[in-house]
C-alpha atoms as a PDB file:
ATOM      1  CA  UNK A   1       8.067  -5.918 -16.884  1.00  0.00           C
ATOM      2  CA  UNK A   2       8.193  -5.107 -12.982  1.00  0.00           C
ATOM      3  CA  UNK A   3      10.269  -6.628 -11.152  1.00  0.00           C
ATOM      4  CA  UNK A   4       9.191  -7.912  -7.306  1.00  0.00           C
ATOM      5  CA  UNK A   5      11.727  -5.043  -6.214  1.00  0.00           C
ATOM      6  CA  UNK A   6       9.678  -2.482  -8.274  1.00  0.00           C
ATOM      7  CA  UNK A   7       6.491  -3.948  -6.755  1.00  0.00           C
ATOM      8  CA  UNK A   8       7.806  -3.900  -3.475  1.00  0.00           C
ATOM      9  CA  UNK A   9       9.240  -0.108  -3.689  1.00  0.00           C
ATOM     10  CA  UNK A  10       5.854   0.958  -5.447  1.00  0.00           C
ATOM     11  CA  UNK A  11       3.663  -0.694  -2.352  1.00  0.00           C
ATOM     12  CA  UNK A  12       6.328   1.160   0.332  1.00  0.00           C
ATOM     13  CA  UNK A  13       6.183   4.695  -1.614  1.00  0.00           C
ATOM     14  CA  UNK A  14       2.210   4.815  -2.033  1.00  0.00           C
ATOM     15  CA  UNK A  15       2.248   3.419   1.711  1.00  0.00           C
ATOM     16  CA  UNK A  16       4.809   6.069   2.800  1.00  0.00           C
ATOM     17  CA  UNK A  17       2.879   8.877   1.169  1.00  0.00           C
ATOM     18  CA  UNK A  18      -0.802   7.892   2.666  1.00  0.00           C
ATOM     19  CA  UNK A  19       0.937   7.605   6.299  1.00  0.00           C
ATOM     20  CA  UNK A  20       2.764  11.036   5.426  1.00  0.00           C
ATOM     21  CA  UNK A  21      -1.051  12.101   4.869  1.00  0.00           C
ATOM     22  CA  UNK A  22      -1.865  10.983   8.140  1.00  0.00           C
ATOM     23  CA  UNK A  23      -3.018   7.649   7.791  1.00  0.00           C
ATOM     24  CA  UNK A  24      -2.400   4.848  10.236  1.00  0.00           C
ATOM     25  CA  UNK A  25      -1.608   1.423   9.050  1.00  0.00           C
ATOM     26  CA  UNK A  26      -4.799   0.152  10.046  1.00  0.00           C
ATOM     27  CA  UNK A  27      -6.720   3.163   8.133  1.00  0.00           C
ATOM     28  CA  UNK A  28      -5.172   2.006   5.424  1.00  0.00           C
ATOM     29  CA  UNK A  29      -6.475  -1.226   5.251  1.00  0.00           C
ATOM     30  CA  UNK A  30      -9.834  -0.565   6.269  1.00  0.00           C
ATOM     31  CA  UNK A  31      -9.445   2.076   3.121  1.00  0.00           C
ATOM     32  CA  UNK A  32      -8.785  -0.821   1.376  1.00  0.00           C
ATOM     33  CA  UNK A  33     -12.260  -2.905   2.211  1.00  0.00           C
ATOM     34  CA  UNK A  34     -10.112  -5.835   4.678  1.00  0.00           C
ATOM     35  CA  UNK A  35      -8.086  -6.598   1.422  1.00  0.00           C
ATOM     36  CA  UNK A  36      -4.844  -7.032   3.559  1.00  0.00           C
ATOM     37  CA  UNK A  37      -4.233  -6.555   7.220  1.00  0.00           C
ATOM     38  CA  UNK A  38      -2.844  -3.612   8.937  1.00  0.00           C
ATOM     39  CA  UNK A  39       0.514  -5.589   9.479  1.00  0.00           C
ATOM     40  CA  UNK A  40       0.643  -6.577   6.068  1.00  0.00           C
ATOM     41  CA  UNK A  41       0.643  -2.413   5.794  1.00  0.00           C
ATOM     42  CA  UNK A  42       2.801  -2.115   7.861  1.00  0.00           C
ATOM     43  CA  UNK A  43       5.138  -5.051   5.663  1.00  0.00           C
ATOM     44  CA  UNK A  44       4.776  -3.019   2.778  1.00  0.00           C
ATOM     45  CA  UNK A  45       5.646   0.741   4.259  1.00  0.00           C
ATOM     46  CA  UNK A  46       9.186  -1.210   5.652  1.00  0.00           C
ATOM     47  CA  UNK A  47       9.921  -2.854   2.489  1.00  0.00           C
ATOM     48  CA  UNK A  48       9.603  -6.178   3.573  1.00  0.00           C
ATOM     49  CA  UNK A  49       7.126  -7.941   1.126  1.00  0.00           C
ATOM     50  CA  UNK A  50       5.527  -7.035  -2.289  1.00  0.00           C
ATOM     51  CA  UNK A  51       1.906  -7.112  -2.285  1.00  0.00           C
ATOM     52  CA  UNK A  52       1.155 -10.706  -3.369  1.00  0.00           C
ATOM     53  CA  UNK A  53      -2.229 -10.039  -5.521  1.00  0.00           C
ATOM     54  CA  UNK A  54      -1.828  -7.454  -8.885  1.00  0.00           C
ATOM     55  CA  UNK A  55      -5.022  -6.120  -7.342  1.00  0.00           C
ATOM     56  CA  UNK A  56      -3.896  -5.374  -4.077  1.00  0.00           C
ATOM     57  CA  UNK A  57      -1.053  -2.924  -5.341  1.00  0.00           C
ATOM     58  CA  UNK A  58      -3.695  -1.673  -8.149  1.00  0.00           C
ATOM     59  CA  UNK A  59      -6.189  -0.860  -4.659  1.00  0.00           C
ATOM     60  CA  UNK A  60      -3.739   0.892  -3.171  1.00  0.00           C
ATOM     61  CA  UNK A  61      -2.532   3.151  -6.142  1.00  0.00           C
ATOM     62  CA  UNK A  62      -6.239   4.071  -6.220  1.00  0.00           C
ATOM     63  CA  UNK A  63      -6.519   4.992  -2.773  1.00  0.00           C
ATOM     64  CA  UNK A  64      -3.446   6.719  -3.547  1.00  0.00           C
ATOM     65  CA  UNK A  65      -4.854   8.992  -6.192  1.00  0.00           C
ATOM     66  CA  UNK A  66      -8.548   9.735  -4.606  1.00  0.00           C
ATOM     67  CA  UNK A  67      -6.281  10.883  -1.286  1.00  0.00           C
ATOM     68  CA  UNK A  68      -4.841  13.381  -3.812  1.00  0.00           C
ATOM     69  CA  UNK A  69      -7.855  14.650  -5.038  1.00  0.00           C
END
């Protein structure tokens, strides 16, 4: 089972690797349909918080993977 410290390194990686594609923070969210705000983005590319909704991380592995394609 993941741990919040897993969570919260998955969210920063994915979030790291999106900005590293040129995405902003607030691209990001609005990728991600309002789900979270831009400084919750923001949160999650420092470390500071785990997404709080399963969903929210599952989002933004998706976004992840169609940004690779």
């Amino acid at each position: 089972m993941e741990t919040p410290e897993d969570l919260t390194e998955k969210a920063r990686t994915l979030v790291l690797k999106l900005q590293a594609a040129g995405h902003s923070p607030s691209a990001i969210a609005e990728k991600l349909n309002g789900r979270v705000s831009s400084r919750t983005i923001y949160r999650w590319a420092k470390g500071e918080h785990a997404p709080q909704q399963r969903s929210d991380l599952i989002a933004l592995e998706q976004l992840a993977e169609t940004m690779d394609a």
